[in-house]
PDB file of N, CA and C in Angstrom:
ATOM      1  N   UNK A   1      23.209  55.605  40.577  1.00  0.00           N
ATOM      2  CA  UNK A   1      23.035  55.143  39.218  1.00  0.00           C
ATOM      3  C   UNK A   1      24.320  54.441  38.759  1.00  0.00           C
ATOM      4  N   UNK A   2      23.955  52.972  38.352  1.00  0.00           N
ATOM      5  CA  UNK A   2      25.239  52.652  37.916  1.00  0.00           C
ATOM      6  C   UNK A   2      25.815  53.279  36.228  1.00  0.00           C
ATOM      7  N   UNK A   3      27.455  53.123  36.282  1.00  0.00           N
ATOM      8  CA  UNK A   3      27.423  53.350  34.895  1.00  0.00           C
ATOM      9  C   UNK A   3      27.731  52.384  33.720  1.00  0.00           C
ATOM     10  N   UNK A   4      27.514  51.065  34.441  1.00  0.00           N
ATOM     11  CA  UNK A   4      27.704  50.207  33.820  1.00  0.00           C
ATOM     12  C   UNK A   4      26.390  49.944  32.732  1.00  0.00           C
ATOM     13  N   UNK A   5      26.552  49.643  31.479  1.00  0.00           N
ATOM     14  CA  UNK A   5      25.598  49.773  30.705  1.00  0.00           C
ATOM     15  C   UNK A   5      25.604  48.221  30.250  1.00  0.00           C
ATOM     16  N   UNK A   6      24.225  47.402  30.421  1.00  0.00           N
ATOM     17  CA  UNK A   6      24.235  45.819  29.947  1.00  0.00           C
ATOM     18  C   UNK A   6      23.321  46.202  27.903  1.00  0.00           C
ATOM     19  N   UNK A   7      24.864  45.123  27.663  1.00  0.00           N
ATOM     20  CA  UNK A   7      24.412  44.883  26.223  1.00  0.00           C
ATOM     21  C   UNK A   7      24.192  43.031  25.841  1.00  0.00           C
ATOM     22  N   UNK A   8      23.078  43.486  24.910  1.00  0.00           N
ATOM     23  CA  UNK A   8      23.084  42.042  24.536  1.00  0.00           C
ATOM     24  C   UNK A   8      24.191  41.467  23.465  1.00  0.00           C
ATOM     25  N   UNK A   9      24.171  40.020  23.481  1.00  0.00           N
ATOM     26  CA  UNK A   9      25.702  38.996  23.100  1.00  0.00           C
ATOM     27  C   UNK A   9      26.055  39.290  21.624  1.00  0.00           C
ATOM     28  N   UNK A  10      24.784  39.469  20.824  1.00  0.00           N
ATOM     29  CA  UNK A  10      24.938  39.709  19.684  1.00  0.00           C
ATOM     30  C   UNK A  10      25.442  40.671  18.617  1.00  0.00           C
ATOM     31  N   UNK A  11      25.097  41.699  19.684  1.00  0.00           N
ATOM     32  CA  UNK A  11      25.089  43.392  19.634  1.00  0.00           C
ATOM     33  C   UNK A  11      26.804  43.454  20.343  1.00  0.00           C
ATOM     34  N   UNK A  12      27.216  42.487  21.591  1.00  0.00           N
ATOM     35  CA  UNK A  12      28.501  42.903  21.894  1.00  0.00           C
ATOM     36  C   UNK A  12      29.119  42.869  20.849  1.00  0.00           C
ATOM     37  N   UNK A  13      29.691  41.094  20.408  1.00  0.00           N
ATOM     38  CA  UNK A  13      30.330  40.790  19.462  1.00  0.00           C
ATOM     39  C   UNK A  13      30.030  41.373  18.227  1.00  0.00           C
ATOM     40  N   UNK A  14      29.311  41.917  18.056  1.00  0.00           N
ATOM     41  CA  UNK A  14      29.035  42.784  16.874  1.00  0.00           C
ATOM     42  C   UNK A  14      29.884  44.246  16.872  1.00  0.00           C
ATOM     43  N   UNK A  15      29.812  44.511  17.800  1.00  0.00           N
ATOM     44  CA  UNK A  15      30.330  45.845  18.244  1.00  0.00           C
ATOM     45  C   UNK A  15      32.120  45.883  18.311  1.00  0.00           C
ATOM     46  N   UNK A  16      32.759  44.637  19.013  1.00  0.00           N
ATOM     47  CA  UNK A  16      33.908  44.691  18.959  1.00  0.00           C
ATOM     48  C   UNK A  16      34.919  45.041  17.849  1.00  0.00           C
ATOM     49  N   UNK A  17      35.895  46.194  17.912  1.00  0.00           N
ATOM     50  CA  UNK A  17      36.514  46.628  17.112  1.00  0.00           C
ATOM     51  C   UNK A  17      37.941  45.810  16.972  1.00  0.00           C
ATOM     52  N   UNK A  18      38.251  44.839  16.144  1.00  0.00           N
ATOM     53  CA  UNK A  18      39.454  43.924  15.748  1.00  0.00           C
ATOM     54  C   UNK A  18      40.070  44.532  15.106  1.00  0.00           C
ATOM     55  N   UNK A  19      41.395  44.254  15.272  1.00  0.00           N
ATOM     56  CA  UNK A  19      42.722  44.828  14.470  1.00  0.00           C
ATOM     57  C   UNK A  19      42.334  44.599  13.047  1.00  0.00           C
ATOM     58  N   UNK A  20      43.666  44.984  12.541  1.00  0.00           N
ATOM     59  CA  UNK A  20      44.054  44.575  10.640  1.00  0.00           C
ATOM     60  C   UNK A  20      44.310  43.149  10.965  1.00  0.00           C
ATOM     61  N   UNK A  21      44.866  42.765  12.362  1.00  0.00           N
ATOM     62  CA  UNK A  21      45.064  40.552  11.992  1.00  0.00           C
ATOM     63  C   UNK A  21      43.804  40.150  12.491  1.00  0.00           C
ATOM     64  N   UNK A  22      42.774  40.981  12.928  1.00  0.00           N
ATOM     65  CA  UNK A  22      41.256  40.296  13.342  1.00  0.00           C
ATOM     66  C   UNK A  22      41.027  40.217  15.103  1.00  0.00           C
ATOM     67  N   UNK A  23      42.327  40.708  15.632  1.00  0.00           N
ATOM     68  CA  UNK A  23      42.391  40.023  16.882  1.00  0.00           C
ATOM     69  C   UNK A  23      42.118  41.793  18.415  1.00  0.00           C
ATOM     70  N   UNK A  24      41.744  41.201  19.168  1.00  0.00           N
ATOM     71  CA  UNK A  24      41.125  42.282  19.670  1.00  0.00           C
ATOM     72  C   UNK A  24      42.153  41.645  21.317  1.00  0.00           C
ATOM     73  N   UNK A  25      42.731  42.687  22.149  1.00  0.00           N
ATOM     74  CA  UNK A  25      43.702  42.406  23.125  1.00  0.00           C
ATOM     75  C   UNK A  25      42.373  41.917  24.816  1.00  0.00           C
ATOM     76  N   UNK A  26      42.402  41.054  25.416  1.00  0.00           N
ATOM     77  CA  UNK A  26      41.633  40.986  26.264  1.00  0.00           C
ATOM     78  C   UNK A  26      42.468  40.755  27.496  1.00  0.00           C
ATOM     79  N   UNK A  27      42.054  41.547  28.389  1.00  0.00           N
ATOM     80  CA  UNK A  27      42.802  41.618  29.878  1.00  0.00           C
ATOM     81  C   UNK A  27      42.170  40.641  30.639  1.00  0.00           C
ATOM     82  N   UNK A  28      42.657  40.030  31.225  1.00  0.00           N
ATOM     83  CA  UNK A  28      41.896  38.814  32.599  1.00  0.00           C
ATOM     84  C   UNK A  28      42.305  39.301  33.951  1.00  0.00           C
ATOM     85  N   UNK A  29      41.200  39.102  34.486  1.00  0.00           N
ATOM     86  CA  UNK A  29      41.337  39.463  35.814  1.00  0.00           C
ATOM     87  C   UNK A  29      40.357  38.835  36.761  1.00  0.00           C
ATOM     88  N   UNK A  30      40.918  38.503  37.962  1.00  0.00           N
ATOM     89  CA  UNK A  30      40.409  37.489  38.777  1.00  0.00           C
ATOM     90  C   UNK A  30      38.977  37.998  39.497  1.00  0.00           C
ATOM     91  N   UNK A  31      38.050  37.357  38.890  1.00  0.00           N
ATOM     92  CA  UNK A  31      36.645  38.173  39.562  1.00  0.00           C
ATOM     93  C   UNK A  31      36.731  37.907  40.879  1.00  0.00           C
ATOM     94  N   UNK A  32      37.325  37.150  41.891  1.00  0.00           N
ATOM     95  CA  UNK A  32      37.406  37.285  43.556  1.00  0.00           C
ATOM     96  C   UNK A  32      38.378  38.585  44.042  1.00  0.00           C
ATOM     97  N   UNK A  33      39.123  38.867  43.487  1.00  0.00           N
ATOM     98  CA  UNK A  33      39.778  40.133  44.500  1.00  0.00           C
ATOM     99  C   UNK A  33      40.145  41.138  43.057  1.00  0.00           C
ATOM    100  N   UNK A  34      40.293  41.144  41.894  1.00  0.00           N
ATOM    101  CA  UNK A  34      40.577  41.774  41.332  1.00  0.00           C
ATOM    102  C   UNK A  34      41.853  41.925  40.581  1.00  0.00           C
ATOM    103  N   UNK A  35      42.897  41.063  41.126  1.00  0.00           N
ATOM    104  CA  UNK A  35      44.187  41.149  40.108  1.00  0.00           C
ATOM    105  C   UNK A  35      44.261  40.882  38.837  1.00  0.00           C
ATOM    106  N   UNK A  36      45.013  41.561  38.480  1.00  0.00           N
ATOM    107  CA  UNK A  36      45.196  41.702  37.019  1.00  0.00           C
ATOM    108  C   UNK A  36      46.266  39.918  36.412  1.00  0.00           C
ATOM    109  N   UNK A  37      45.770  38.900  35.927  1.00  0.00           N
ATOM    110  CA  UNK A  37      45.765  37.667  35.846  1.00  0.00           C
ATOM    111  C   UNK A  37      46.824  37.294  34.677  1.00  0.00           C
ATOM    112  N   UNK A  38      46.579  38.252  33.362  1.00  0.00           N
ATOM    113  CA  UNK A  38      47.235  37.663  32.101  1.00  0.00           C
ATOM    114  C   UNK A  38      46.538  38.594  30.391  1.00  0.00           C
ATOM    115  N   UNK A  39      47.603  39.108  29.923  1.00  0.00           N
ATOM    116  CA  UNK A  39      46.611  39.941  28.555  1.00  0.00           C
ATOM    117  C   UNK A  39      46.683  39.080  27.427  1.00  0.00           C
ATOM    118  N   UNK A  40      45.494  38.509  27.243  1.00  0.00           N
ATOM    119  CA  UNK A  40      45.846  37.316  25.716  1.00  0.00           C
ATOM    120  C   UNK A  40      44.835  38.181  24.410  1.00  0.00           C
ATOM    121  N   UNK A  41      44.677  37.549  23.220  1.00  0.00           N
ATOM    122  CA  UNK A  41      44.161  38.107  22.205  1.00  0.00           C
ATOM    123  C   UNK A  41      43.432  37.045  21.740  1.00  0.00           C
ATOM    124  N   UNK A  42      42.105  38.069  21.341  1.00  0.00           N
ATOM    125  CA  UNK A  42      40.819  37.139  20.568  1.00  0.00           C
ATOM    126  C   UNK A  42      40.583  37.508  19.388  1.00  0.00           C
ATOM    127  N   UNK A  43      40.203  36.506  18.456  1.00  0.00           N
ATOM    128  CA  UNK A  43      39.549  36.492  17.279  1.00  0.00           C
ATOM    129  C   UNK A  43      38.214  36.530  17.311  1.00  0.00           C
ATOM    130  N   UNK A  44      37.360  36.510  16.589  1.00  0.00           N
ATOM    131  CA  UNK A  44      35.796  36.592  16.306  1.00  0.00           C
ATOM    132  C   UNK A  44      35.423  34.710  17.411  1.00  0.00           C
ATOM    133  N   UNK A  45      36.005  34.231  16.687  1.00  0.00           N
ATOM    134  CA  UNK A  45      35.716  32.696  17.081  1.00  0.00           C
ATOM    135  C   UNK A  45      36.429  32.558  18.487  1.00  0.00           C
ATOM    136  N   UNK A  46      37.391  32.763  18.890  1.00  0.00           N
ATOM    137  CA  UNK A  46      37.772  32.422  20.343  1.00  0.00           C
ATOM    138  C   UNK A  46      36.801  33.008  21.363  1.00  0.00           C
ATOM    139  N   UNK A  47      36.420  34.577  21.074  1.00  0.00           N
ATOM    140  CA  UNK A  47      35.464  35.473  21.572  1.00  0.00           C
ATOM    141  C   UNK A  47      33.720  34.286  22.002  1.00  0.00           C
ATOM    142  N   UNK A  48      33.352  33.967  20.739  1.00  0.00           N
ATOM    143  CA  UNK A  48      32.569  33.276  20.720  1.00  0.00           C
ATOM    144  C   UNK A  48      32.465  32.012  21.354  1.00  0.00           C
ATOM    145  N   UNK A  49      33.522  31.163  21.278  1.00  0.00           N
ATOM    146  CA  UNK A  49      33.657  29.752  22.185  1.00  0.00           C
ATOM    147  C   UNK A  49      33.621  30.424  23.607  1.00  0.00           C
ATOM    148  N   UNK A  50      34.656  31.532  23.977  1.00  0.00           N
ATOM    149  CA  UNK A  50      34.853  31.807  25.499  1.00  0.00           C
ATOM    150  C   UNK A  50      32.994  32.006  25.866  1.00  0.00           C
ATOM    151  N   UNK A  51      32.210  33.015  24.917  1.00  0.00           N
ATOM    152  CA  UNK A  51      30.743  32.955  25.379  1.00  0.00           C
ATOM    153  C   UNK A  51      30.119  31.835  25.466  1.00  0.00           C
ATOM    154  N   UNK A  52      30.160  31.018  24.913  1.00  0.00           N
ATOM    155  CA  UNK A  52      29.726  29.351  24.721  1.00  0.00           C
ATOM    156  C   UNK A  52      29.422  28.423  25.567  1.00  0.00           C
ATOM    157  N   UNK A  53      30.939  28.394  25.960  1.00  0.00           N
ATOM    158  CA  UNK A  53      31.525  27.545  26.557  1.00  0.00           C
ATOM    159  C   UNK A  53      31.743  28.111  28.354  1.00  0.00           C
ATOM    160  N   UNK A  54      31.853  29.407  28.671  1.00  0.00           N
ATOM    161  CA  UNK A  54      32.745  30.140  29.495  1.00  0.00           C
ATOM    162  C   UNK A  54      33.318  29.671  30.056  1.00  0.00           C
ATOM    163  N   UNK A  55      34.529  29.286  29.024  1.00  0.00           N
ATOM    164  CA  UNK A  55      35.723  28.704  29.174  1.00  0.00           C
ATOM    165  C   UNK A  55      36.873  29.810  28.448  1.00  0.00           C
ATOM    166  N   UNK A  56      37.489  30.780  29.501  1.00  0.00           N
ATOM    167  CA  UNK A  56      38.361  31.579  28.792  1.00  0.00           C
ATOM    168  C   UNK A  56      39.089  31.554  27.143  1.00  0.00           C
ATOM    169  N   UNK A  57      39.348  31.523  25.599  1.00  0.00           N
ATOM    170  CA  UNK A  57      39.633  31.014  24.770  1.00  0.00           C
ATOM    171  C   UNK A  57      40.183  31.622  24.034  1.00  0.00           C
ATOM    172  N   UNK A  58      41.742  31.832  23.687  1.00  0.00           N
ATOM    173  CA  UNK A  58      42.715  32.964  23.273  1.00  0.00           C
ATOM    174  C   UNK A  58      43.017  32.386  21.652  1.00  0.00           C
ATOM    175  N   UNK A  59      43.445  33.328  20.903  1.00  0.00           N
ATOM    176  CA  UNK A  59      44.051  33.313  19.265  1.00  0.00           C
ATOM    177  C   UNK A  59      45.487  33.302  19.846  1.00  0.00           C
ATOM    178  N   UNK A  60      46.295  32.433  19.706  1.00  0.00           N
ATOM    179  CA  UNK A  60      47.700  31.991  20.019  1.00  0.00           C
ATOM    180  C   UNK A  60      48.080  33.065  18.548  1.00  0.00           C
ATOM    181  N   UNK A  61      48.653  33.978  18.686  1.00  0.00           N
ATOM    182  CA  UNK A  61      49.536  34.568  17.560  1.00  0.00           C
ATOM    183  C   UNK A  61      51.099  34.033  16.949  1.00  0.00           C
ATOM    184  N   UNK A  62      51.821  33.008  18.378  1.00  0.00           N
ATOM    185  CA  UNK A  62      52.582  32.616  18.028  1.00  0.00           C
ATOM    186  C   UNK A  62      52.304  31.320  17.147  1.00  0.00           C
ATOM    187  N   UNK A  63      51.166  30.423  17.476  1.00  0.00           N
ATOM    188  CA  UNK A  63      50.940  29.618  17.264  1.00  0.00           C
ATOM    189  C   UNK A  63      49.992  29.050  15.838  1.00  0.00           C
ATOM    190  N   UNK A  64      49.618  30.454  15.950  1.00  0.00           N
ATOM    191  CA  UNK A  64      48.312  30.884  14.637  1.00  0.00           C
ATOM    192  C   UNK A  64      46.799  29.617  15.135  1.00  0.00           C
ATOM    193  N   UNK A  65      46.972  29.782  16.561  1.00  0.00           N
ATOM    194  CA  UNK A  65      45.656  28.617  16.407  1.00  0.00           C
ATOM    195  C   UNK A  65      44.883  28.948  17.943  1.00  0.00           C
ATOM    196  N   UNK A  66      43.618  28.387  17.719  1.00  0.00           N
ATOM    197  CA  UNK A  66      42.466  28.913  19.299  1.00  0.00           C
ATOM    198  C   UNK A  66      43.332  27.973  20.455  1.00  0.00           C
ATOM    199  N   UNK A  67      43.459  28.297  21.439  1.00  0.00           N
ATOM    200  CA  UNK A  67      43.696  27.483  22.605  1.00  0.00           C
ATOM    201  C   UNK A  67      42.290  28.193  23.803  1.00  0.00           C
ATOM    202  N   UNK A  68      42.756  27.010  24.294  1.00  0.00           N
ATOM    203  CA  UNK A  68      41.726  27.265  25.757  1.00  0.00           C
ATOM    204  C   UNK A  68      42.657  27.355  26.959  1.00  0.00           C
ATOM    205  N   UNK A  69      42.545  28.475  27.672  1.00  0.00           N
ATOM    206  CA  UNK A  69      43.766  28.568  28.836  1.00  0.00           C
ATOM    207  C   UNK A  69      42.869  27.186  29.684  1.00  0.00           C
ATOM    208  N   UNK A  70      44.281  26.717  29.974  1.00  0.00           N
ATOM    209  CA  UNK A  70      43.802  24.961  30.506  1.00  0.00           C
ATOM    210  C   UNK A  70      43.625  24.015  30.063  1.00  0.00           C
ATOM    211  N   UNK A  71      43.580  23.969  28.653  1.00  0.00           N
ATOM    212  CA  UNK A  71      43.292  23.175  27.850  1.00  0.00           C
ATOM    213  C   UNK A  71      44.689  21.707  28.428  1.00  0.00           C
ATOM    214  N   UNK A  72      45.664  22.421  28.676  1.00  0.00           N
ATOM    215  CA  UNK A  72      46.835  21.366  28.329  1.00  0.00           C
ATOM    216  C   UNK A  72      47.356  21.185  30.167  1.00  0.00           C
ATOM    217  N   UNK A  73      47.441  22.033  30.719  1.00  0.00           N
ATOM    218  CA  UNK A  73      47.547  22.498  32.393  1.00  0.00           C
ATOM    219  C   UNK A  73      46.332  22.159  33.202  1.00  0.00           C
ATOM    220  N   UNK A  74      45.175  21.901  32.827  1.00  0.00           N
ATOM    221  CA  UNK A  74      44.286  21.832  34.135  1.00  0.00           C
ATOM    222  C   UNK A  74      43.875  23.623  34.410  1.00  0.00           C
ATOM    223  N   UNK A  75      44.305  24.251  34.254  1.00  0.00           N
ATOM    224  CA  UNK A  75      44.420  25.798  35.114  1.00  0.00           C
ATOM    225  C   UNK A  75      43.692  26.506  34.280  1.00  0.00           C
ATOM    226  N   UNK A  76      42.492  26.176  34.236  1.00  0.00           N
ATOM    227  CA  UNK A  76      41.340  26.775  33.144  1.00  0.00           C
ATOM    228  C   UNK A  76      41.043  27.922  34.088  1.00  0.00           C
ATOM    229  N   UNK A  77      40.032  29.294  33.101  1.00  0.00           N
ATOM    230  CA  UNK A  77      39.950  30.175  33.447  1.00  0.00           C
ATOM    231  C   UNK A  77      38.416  30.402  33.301  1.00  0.00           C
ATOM    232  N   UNK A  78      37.436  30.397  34.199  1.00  0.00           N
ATOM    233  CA  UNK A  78      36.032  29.865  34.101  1.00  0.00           C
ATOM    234  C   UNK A  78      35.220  31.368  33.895  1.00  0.00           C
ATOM    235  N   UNK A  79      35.121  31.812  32.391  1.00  0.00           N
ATOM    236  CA  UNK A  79      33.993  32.943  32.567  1.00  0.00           C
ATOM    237  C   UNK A  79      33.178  33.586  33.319  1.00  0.00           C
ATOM    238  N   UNK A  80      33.306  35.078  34.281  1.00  0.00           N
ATOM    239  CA  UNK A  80      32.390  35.159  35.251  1.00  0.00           C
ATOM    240  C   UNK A  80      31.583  36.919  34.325  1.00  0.00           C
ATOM    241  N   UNK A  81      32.014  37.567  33.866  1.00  0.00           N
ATOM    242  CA  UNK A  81      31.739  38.435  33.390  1.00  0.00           C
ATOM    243  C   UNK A  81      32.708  38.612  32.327  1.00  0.00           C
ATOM    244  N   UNK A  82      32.369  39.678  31.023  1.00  0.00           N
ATOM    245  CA  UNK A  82      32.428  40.065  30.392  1.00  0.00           C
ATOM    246  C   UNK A  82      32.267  41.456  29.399  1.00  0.00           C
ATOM    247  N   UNK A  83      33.185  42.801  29.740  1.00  0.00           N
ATOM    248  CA  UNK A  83      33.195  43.587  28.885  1.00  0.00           C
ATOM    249  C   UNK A  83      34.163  43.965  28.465  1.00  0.00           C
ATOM    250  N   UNK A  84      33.394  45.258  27.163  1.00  0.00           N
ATOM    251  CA  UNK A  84      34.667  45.825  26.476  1.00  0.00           C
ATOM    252  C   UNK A  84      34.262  47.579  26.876  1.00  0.00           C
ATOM    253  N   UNK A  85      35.876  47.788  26.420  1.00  0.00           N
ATOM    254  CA  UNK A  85      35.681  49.580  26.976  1.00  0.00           C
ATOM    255  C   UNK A  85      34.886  50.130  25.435  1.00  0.00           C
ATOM    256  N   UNK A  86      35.162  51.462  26.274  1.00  0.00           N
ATOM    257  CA  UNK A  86      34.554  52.729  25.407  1.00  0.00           C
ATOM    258  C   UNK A  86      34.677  52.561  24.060  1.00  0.00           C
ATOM    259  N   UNK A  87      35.637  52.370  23.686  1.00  0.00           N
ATOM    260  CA  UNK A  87      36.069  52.560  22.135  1.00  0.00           C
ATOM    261  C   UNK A  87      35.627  51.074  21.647  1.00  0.00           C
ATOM    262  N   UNK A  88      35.312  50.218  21.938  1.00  0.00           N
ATOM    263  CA  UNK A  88      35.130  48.074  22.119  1.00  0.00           C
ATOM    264  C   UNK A  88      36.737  48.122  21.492  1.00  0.00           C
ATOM    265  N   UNK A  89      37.587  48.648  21.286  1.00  0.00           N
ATOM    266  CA  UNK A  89      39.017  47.801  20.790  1.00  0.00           C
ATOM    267  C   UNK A  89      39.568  46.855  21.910  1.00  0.00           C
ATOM    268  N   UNK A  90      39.168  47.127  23.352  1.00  0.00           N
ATOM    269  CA  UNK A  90      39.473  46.560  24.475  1.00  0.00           C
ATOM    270  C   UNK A  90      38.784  45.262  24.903  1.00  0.00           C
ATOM    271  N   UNK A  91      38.944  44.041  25.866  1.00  0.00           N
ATOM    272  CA  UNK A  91      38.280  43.625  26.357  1.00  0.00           C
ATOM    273  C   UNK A  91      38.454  43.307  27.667  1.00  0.00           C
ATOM    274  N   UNK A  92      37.430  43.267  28.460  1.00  0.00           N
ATOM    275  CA  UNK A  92      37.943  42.859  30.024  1.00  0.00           C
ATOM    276  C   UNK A  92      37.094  41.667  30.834  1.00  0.00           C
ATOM    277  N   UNK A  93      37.885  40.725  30.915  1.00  0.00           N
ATOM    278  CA  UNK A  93      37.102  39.347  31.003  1.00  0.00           C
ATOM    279  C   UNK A  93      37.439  38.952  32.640  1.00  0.00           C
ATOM    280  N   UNK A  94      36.537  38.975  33.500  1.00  0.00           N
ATOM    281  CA  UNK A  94      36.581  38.486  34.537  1.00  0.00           C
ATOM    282  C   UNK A  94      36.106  37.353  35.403  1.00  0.00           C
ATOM    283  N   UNK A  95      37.148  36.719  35.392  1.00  0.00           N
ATOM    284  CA  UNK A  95      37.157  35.446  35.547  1.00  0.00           C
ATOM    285  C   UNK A  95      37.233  34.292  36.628  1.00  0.00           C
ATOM    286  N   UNK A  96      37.327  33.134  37.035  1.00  0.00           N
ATOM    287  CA  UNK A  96      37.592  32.418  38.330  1.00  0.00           C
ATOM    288  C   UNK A  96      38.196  31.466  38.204  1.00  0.00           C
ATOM    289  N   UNK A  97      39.735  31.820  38.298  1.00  0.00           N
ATOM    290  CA  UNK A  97      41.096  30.708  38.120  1.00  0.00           C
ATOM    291  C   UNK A  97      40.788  29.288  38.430  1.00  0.00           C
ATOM    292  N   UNK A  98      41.329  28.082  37.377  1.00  0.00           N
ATOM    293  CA  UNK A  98      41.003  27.150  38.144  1.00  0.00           C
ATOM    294  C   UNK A  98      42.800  26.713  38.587  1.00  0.00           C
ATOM    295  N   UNK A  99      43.478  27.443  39.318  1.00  0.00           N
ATOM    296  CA  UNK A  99      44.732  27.225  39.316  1.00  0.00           C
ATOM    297  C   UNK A  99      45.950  28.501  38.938  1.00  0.00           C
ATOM    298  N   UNK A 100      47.316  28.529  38.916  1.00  0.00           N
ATOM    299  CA  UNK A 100      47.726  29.648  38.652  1.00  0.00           C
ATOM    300  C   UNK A 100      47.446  29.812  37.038  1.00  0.00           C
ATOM    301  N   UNK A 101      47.781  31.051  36.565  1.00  0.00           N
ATOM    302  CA  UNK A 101      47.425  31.164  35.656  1.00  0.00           C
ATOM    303  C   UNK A 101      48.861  31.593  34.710  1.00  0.00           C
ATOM    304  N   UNK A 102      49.422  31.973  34.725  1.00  0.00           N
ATOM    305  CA  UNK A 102      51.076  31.882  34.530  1.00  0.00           C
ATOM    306  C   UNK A 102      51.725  30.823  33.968  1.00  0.00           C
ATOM    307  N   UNK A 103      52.161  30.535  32.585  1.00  0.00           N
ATOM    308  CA  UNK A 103      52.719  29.230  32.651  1.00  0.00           C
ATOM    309  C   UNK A 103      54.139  29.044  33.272  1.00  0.00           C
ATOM    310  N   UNK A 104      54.586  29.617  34.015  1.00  0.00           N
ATOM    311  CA  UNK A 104      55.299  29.824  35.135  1.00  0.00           C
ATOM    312  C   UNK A 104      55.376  29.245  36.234  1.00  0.00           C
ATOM    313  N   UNK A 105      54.098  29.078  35.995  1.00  0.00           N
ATOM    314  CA  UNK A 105      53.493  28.522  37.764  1.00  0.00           C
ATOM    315  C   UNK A 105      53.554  29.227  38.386  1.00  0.00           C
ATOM    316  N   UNK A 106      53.158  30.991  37.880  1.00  0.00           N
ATOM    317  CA  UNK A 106      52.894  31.719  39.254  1.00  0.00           C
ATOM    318  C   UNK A 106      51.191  32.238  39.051  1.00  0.00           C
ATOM    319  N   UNK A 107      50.684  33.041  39.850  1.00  0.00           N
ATOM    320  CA  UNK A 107      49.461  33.134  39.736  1.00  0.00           C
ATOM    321  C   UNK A 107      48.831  34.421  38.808  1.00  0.00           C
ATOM    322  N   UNK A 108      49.815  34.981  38.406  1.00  0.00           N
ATOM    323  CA  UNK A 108      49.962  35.960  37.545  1.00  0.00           C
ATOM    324  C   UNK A 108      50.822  36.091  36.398  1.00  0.00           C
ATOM    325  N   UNK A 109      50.394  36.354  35.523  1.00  0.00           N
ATOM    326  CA  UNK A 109      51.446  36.725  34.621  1.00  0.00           C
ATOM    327  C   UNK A 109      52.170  38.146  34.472  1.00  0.00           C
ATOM    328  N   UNK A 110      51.701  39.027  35.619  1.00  0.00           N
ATOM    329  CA  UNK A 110      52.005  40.007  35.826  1.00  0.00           C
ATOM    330  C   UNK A 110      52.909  40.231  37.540  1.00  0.00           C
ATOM    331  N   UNK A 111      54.056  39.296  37.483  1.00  0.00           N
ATOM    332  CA  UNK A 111      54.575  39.047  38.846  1.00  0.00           C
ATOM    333  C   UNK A 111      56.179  39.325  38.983  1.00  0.00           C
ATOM    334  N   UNK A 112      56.335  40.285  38.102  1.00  0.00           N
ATOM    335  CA  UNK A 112      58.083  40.278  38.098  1.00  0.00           C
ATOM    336  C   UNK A 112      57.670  42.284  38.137  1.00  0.00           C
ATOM    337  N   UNK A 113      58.450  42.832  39.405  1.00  0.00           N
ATOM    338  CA  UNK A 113      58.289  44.424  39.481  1.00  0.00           C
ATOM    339  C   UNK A 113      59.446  44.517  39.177  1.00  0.00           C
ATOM    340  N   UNK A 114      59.711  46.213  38.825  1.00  0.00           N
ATOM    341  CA  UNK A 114      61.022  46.684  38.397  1.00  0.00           C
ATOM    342  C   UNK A 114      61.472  47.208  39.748  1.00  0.00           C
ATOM    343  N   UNK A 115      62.645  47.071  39.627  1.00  0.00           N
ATOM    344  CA  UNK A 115      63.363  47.261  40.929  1.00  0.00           C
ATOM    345  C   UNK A 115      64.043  48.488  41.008  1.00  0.00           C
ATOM    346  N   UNK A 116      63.470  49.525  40.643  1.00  0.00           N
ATOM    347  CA  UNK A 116      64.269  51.194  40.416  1.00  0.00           C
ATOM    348  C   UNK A 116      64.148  51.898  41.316  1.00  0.00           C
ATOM    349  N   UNK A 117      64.134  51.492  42.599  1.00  0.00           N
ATOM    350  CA  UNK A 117      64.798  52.519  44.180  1.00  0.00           C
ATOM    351  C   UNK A 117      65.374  53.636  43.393  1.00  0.00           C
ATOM    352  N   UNK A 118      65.259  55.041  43.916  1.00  0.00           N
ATOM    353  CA  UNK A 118      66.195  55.819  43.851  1.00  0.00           C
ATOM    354  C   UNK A 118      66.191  56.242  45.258  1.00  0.00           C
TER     355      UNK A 118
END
């Protein structure tokens, strides 16, 4: 039995629990092997374009405005699934890089380890 439970689009986004600034934290991760890709934040409307469009689509907090990862790089992030956890404050968007995803130019934004040998 799986325990994955399918909800419909309306009922998700309905369900998602947003901060006091509106914005709900979404993890990316590469639907071919599983790495953990980049954590950006959605609004009601980025949420909605990324379903739309499935074209990954983040609330820039520094920026106060929607971007599309790729929009400006080529290195779009192509919707393959979509959920949120237990509580919906979470989201977990799994996706299929078109390129690194790092504005770094590495393939992660999760690529620098701590180096604490003892």
């Amino acid at each position: 039995m799986s325990e994955i439970e399918n909800v419909d689009r309306t009922e998700f986004v309905k369900s998602i629990k947003f901060d006091e600034r509106g914005l709900v934290p979404a993890v990316i991760q590469d639907e071919a092997d599983g790495a953990i890709l980049m954590l950006g934040y959605m609004n009601k409307e980025s949420l909605e374009i990324t379903l739309e469009k499935r074209l990954v689509t983040f609330w820039s907090r520094s920026r106060q405005e929607l971007w599309t990862k790729g929009e400006t790089s080529g290195n779009f992030l192509r919707l393959k699934e979509i959920y949120k956890d237990c509580d919906s404050d979470t989201i977990l968007v799994k996706a299929e890089p078109q390129g690194p995803t790092c504005h770094t130019g590495k393939r992660s934004c999760f690529s620098w380890l701590l180096n604490d040998q003892k």
